[in-house]
N, C-alpha and C. Protein backbone atom coordinates (compact mmCIF):
# COMPACT_ATOMS: atom_id res chain seq x y z
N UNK A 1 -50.19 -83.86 -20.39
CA UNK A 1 -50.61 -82.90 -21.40
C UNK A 1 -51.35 -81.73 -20.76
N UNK A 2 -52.25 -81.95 -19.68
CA UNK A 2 -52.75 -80.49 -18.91
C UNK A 2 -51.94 -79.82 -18.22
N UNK A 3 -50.69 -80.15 -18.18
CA UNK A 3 -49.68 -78.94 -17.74
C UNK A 3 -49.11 -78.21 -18.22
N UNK A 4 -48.92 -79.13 -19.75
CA UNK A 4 -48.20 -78.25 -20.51
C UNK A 4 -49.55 -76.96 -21.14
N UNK A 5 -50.85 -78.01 -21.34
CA UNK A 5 -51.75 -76.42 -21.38
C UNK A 5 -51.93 -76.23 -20.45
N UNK A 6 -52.00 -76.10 -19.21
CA UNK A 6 -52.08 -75.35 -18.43
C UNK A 6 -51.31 -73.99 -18.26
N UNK A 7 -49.45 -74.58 -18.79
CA UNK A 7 -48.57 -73.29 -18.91
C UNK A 7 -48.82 -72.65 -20.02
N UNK A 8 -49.41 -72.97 -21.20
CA UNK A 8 -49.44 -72.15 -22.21
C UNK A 8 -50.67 -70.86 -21.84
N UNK A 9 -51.27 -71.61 -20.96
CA UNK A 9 -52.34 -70.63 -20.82
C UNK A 9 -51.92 -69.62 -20.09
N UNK A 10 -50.99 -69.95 -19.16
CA UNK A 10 -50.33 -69.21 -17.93
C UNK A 10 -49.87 -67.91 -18.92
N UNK A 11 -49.11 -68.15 -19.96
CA UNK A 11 -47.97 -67.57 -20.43
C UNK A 11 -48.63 -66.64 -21.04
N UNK A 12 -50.11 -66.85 -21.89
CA UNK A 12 -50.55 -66.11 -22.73
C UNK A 12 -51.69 -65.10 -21.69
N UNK A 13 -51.79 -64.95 -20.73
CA UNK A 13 -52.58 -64.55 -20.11
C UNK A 13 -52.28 -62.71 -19.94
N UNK A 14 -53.25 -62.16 -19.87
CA UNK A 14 -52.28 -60.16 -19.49
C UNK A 14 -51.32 -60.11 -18.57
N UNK A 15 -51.26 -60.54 -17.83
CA UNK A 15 -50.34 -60.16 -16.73
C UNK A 15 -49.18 -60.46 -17.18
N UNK A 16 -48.73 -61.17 -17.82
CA UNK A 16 -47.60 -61.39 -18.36
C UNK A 16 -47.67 -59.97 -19.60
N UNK A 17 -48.25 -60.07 -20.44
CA UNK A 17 -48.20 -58.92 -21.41
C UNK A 17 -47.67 -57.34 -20.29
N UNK A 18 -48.65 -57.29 -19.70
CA UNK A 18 -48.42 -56.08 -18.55
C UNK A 18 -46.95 -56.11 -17.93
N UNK A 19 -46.58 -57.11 -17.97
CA UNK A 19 -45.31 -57.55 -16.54
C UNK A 19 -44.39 -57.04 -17.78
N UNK A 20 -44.22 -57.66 -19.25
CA UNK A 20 -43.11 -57.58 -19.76
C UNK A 20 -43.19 -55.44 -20.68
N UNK A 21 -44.27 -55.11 -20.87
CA UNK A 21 -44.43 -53.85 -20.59
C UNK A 21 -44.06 -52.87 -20.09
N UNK A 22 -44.35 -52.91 -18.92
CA UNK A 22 -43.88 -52.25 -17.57
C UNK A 22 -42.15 -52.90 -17.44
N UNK A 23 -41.51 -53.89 -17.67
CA UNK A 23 -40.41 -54.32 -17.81
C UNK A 23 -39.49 -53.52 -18.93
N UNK A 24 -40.34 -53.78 -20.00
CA UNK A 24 -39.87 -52.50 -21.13
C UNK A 24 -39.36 -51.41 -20.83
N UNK A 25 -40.25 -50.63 -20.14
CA UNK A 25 -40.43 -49.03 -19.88
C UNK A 25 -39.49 -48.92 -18.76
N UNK A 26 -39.73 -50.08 -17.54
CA UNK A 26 -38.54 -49.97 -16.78
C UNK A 26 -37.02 -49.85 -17.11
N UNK A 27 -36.93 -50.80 -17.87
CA UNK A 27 -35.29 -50.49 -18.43
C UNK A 27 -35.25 -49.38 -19.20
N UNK A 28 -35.91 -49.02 -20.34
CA UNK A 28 -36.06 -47.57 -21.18
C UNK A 28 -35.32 -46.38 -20.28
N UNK A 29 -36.34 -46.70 -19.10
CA UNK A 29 -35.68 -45.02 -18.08
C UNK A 29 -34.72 -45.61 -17.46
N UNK A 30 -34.03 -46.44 -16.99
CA UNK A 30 -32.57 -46.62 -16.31
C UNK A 30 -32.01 -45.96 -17.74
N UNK A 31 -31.95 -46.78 -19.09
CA UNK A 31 -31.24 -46.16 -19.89
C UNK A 31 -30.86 -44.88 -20.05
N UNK A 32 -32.36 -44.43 -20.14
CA UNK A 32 -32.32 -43.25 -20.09
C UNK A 32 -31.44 -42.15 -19.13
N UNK A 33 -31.99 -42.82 -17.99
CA UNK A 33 -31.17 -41.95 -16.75
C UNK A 33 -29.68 -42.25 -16.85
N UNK A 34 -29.15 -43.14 -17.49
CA UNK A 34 -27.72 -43.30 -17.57
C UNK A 34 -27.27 -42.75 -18.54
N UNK A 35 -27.85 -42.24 -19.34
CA UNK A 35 -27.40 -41.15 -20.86
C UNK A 35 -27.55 -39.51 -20.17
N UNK A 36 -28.41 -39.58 -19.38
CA UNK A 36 -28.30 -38.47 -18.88
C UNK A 36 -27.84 -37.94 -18.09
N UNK A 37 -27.55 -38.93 -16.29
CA UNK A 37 -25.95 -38.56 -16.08
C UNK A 37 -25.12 -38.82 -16.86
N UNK A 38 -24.52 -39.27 -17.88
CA UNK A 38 -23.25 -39.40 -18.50
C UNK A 38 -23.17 -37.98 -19.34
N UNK A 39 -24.37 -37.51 -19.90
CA UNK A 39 -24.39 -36.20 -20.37
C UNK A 39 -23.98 -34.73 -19.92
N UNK A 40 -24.58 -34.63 -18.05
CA UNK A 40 -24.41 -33.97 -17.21
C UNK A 40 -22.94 -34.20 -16.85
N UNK A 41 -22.28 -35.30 -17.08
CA UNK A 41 -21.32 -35.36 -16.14
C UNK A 41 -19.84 -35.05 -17.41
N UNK A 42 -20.49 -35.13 -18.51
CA UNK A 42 -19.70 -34.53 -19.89
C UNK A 42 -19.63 -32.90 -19.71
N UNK A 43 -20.84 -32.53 -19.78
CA UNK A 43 -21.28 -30.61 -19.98
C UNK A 43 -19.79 -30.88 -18.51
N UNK A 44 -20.27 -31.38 -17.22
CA UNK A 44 -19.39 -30.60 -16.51
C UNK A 44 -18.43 -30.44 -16.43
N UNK A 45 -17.69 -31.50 -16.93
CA UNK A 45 -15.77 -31.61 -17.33
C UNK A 45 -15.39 -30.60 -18.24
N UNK A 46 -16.55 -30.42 -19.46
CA UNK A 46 -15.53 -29.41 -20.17
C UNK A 46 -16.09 -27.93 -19.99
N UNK A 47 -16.63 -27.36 -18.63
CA UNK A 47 -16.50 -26.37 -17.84
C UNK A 47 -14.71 -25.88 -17.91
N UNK A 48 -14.73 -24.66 -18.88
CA UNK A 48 -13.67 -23.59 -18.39
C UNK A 48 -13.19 -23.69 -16.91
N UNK A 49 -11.90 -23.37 -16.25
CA UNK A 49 -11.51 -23.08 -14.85
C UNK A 49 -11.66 -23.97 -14.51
């Protein structure tokens, strides 16, 4: 039984809050950056000539 609280405590602790946060925001901007080359790389195809 003290391991399993032991992990609950683990789990609920900040660093985990922080880790999955910063995990958030990390994927947000890949997304991001992949909407935005795909955007750049749209504008440039339908370039005239």
């Amino acid at each position: 039984m003290e391991m399993t609280s032991a992990l609950v405590s683990a789990l609920n602790s900040a660093w985990l809050d922080e880790f999955l946060v910063w995990g958030v925001a990390g994927m947000t901007a890949v997304i991001a950056l992949v909407a935005l080359v795909n955007a750049v790389d749209v504008f440039l195809d339908n370039e005239p000539g």
